[in-house]
Every structure is written in C-alpha cells, then in structure tokens.
N, C-alpha and C. Protein backbone atom coordinates (compact mmCIF):
# COMPACT_ATOMS: atom_id res chain seq x y z
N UNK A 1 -154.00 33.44 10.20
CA UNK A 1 -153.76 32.03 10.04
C UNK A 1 -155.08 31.30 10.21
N UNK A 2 -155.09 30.81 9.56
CA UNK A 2 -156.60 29.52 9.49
C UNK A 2 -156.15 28.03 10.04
N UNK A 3 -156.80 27.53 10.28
CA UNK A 3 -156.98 26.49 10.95
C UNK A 3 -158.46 25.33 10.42
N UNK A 4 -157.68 24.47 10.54
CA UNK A 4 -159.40 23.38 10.02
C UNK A 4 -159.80 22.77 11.29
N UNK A 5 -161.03 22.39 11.31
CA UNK A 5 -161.85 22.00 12.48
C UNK A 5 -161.14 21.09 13.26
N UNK A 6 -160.36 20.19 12.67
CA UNK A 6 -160.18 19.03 13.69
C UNK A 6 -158.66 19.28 14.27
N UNK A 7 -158.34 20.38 13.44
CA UNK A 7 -156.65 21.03 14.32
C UNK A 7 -156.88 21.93 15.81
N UNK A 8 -157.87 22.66 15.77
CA UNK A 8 -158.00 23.47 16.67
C UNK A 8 -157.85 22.98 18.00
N UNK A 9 -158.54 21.54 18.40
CA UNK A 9 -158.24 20.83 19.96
C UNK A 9 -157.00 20.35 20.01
N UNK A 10 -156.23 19.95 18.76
CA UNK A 10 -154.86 19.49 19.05
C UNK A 10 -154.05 20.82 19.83
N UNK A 11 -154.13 22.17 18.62
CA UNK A 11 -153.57 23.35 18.88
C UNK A 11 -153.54 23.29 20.70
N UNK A 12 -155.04 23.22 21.23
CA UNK A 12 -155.52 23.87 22.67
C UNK A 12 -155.01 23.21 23.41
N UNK A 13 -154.55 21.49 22.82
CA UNK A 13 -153.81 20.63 24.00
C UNK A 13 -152.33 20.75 24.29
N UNK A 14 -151.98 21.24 22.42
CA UNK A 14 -150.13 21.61 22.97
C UNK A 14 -150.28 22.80 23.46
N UNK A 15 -151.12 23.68 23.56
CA UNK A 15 -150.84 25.13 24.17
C UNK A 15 -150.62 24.97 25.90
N UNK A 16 -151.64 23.92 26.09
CA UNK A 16 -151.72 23.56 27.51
C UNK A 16 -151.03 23.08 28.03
N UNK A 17 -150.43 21.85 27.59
CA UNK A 17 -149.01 20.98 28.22
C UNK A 17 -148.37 21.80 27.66
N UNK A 18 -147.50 22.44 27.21
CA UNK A 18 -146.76 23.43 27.12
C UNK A 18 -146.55 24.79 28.42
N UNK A 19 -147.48 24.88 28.49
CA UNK A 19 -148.05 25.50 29.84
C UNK A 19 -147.57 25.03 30.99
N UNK A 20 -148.34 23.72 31.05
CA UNK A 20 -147.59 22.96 32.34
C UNK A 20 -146.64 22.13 32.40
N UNK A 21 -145.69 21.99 31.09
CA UNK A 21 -144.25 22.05 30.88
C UNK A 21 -143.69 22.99 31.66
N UNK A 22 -144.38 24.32 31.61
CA UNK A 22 -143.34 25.65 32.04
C UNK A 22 -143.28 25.89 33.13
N UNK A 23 -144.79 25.80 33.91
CA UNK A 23 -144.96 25.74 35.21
C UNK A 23 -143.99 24.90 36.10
N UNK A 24 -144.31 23.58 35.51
CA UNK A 24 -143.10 22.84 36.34
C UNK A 24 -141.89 22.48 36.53
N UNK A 25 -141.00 23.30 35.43
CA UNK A 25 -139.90 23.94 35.61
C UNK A 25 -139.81 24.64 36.55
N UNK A 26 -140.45 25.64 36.67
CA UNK A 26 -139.84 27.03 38.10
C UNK A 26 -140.28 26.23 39.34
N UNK A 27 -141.37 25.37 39.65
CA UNK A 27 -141.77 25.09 40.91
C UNK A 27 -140.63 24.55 42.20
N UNK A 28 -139.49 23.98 41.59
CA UNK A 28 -138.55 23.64 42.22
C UNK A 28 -137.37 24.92 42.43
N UNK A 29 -137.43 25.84 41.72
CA UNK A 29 -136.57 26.92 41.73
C UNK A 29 -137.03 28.01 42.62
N UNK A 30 -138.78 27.75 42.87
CA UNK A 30 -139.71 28.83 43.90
C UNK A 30 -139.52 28.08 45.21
N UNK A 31 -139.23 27.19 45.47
CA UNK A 31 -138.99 26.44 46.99
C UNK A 31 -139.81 27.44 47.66
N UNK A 32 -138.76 28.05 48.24
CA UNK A 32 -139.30 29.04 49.18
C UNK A 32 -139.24 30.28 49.27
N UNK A 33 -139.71 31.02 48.17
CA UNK A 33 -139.85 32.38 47.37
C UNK A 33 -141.31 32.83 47.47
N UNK A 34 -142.23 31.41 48.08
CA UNK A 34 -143.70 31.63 48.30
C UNK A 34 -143.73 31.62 49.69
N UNK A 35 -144.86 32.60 50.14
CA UNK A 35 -144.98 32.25 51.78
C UNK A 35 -146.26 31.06 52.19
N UNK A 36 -146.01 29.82 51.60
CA UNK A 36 -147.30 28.55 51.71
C UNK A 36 -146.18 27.85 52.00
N UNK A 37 -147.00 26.42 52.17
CA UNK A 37 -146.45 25.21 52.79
C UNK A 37 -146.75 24.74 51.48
N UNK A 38 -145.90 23.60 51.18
CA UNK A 38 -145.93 22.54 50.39
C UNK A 38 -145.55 21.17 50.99
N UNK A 39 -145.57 20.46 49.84
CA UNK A 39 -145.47 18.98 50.53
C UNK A 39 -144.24 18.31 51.39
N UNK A 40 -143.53 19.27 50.66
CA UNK A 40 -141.93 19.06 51.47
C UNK A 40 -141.61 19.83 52.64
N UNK A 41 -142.11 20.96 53.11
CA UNK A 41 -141.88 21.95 54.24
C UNK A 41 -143.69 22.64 54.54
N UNK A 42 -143.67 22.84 55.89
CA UNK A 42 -144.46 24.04 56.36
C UNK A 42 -144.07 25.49 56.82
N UNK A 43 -145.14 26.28 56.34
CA UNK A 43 -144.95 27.57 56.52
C UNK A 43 -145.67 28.00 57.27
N UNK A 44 -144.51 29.20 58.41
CA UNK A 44 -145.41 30.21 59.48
C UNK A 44 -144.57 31.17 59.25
N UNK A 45 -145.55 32.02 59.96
CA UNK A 45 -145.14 33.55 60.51
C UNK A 45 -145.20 33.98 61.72
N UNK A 46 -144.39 34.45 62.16
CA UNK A 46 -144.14 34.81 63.70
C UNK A 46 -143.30 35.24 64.19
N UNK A 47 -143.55 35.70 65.44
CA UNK A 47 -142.66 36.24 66.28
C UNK A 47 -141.89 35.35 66.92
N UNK A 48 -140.50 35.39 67.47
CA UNK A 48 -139.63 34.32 67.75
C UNK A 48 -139.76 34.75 69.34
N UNK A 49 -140.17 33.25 70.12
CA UNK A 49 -140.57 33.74 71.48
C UNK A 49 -139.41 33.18 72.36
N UNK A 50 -138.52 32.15 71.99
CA UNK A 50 -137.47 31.79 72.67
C UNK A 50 -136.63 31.27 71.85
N UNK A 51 -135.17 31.82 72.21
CA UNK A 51 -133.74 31.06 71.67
C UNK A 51 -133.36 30.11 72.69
N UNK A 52 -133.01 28.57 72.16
CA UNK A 52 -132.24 27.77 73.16
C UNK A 52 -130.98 27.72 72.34
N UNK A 53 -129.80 27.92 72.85
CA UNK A 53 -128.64 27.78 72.15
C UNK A 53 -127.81 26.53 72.59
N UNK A 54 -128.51 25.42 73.98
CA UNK A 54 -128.09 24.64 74.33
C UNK A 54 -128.38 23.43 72.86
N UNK A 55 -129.74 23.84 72.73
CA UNK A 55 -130.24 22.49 71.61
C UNK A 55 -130.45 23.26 70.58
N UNK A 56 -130.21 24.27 70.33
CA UNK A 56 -129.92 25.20 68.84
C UNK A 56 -131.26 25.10 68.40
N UNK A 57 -132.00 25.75 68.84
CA UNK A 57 -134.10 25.51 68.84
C UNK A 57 -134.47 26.91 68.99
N UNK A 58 -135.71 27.12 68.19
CA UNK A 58 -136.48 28.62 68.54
C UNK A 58 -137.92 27.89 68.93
N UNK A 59 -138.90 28.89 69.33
CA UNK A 59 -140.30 28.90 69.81
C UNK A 59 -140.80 30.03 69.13
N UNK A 60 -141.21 29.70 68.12
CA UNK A 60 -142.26 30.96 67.30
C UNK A 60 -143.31 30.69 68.00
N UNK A 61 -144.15 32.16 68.10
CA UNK A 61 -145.55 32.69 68.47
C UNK A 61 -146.27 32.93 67.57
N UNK A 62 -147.09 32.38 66.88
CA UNK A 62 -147.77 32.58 65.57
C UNK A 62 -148.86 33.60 66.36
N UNK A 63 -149.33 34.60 65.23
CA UNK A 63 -151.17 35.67 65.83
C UNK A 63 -151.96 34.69 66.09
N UNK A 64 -152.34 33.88 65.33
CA UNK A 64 -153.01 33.23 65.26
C UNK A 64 -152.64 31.39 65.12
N UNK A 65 -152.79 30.53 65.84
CA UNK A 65 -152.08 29.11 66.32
C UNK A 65 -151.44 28.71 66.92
N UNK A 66 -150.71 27.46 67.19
CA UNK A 66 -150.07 27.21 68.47
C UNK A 66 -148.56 27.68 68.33
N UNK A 67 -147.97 27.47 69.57
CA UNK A 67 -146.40 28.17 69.39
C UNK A 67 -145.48 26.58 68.67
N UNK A 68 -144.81 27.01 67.83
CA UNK A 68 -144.17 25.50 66.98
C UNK A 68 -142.45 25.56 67.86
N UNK A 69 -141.91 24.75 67.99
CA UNK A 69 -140.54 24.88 68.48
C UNK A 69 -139.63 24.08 67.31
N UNK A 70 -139.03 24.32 66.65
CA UNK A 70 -137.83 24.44 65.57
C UNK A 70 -136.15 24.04 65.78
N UNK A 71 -135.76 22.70 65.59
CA UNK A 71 -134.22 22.73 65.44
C UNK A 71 -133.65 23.55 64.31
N UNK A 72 -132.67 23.69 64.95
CA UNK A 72 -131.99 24.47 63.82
C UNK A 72 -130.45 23.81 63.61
N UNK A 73 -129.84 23.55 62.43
CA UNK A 73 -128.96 22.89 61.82
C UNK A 73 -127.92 23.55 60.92
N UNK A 74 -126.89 22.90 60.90
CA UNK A 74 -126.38 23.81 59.62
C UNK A 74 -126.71 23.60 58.35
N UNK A 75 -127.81 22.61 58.30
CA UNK A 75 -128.60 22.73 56.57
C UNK A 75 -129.59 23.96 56.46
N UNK A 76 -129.81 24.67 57.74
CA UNK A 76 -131.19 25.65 57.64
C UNK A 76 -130.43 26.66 57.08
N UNK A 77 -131.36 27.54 56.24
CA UNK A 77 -130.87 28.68 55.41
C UNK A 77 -131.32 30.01 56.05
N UNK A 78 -130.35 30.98 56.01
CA UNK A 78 -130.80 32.48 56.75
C UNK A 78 -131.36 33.42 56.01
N UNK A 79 -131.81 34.48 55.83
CA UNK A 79 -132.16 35.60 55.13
C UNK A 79 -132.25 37.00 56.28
N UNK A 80 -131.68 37.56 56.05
CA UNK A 80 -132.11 38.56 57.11
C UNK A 80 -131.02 38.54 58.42
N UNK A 81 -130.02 37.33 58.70
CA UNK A 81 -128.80 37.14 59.75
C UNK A 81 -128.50 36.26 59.61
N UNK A 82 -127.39 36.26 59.27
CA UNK A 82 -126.06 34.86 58.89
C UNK A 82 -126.31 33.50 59.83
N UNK A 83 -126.75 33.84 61.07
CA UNK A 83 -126.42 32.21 61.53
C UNK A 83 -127.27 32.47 62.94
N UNK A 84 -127.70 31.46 63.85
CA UNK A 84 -128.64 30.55 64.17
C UNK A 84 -128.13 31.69 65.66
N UNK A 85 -126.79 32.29 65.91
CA UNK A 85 -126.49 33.09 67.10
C UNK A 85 -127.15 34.60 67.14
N UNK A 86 -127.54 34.78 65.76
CA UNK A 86 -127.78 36.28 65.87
C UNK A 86 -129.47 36.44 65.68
N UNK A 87 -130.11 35.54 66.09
CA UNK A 87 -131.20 35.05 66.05
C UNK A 87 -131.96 35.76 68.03
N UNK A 88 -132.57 36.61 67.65
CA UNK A 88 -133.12 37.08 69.25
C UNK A 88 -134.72 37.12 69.09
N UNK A 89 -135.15 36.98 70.90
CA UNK A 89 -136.51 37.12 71.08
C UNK A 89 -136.91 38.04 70.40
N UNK A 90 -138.42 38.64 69.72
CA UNK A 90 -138.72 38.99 69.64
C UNK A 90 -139.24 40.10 68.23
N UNK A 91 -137.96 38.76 67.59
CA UNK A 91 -137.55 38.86 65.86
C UNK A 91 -138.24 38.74 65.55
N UNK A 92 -139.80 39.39 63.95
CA UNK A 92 -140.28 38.56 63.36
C UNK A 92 -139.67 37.64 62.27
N UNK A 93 -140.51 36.30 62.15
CA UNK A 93 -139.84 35.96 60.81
C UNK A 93 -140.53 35.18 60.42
N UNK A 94 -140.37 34.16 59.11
CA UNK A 94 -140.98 33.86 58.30
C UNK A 94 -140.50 32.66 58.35
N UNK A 95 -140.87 31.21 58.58
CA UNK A 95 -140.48 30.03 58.80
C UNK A 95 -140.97 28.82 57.52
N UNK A 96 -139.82 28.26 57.24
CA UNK A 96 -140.51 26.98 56.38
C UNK A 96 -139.56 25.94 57.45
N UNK A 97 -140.61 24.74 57.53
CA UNK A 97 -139.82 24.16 58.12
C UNK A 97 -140.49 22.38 57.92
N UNK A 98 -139.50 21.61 58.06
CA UNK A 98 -140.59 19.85 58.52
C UNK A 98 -140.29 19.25 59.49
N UNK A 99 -141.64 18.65 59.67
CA UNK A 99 -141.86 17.95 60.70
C UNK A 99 -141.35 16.47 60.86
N UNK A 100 -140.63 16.29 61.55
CA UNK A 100 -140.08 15.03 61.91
C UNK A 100 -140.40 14.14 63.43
N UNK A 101 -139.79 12.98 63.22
CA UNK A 101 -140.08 12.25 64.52
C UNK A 101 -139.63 12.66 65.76
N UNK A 102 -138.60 13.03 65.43
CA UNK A 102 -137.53 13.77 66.69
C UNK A 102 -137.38 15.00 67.39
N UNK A 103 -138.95 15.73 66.16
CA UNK A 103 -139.06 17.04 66.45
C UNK A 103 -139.11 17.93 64.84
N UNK A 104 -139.42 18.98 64.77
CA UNK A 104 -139.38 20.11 63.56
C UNK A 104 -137.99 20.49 63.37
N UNK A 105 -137.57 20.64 62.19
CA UNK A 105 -135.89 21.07 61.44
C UNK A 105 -136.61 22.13 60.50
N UNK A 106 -135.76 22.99 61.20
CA UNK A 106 -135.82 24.60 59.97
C UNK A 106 -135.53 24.59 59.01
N UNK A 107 -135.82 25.04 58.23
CA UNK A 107 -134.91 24.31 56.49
C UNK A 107 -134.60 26.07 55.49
N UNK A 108 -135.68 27.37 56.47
CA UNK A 108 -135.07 28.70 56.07
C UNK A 108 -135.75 29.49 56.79
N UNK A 109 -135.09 30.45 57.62
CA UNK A 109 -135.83 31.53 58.27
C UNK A 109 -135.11 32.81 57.74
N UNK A 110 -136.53 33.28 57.51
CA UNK A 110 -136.03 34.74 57.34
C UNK A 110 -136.42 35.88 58.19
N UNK A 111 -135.42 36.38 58.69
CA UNK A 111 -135.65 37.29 59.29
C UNK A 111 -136.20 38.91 58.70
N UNK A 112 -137.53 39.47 59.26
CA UNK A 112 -138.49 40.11 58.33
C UNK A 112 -137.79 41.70 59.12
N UNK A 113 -137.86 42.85 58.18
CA UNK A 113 -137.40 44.16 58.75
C UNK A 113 -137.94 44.63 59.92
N UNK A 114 -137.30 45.50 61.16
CA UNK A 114 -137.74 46.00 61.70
C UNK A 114 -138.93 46.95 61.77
N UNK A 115 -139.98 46.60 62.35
CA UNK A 115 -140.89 47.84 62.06
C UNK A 115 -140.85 49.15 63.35
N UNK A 116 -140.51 50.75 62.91
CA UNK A 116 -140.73 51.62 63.82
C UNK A 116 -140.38 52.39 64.03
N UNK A 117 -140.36 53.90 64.52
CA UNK A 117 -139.79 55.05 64.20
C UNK A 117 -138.53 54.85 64.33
C-alpha cells in the first residue's frame, strides 16, 4: 500500500489515539489487577501485624515503611478469605486501600499463599 506525503502524519495520529482509545478502556477494568497505587486507592505489601475485631481494623507491617492501620467494611473486597474474621496475624497480603479523614478504608485485600515446607 502506498501512501502520499501528507497522509502519512494523519495515518500516525489515528494509529495513536486509537491506541489510547484502547488503553483507556481496560484502565478501569485493571482497578486492582496491578500491584501500584493510583489516584483513587494506595498500595502495600505486608505482613498483617494486628486484627481488631472490636473496630474491624488491621495493622500491616510493611519491609520497608511505616505500619498503616486499615478499616475494614463490608465494601472491602477479599481474595484469598471470604471475610474480615478469617483474617490472622501474621498473613501476608497485598493491600489497596484510601485514605480518609477518619482514618484508611480497605477497598481489597488479598490474601497472598502460604510460603513453606
């Protein structure tokens, strides 16, 4: 296929927005399929250092940063254990969560496999 000189940048601009047509379709369907923070939630990793079941709250231990403390709700989503009771010290897991005035709301933890003989 041939092309004349002054088609070729049109071609490169629909190839591109087309592109980021597509991209921004899935970005709302990847929520939290990525392990980053975005503008709507933050992301950690850690070990879960305390359950309060009085105020339905964890205390992740990140390797590296401070320990974050987490409400938990019935909007937060599970992966790895159905609900907010089967949740124990020493779980790793994978946190998205936001920050609010009243404190941090979990919005999905997943609980990551056991590692060990």
């Amino acid at each position: 296929m041939k092309y004349h000189s002054r088609s070729k940048p049109v071609f490169v601009c629909l190839v591109f927005l087309s592109f980021l047509l597509m991209l921004s379709g899935l970005l709302p369907a990847a929520q939290f399929d990525e392990d980053v923070s975005s503008q709507d939630s933050l992301y950690i990793r850690g070990m879960i250092n305390t359950v309060s079941s009085g105020d339905r709250s964890i205390t992740i231990k990140q390797k590296k940063g401070p320990r974050i403390t987490v409400g938990v709700n019935s909007e937060t989503e599970f992966s790895g254990v159905k609900k907010f009771e089967d949740l124990q010290t020493n779980q790793m897991i994978k946190l998205w969560y936001r920050p609010e005035q009243g404190g941090n709301t979990a919005l999905k933890i997943v609980k990551l496999p056991d590692l060990g003989c």
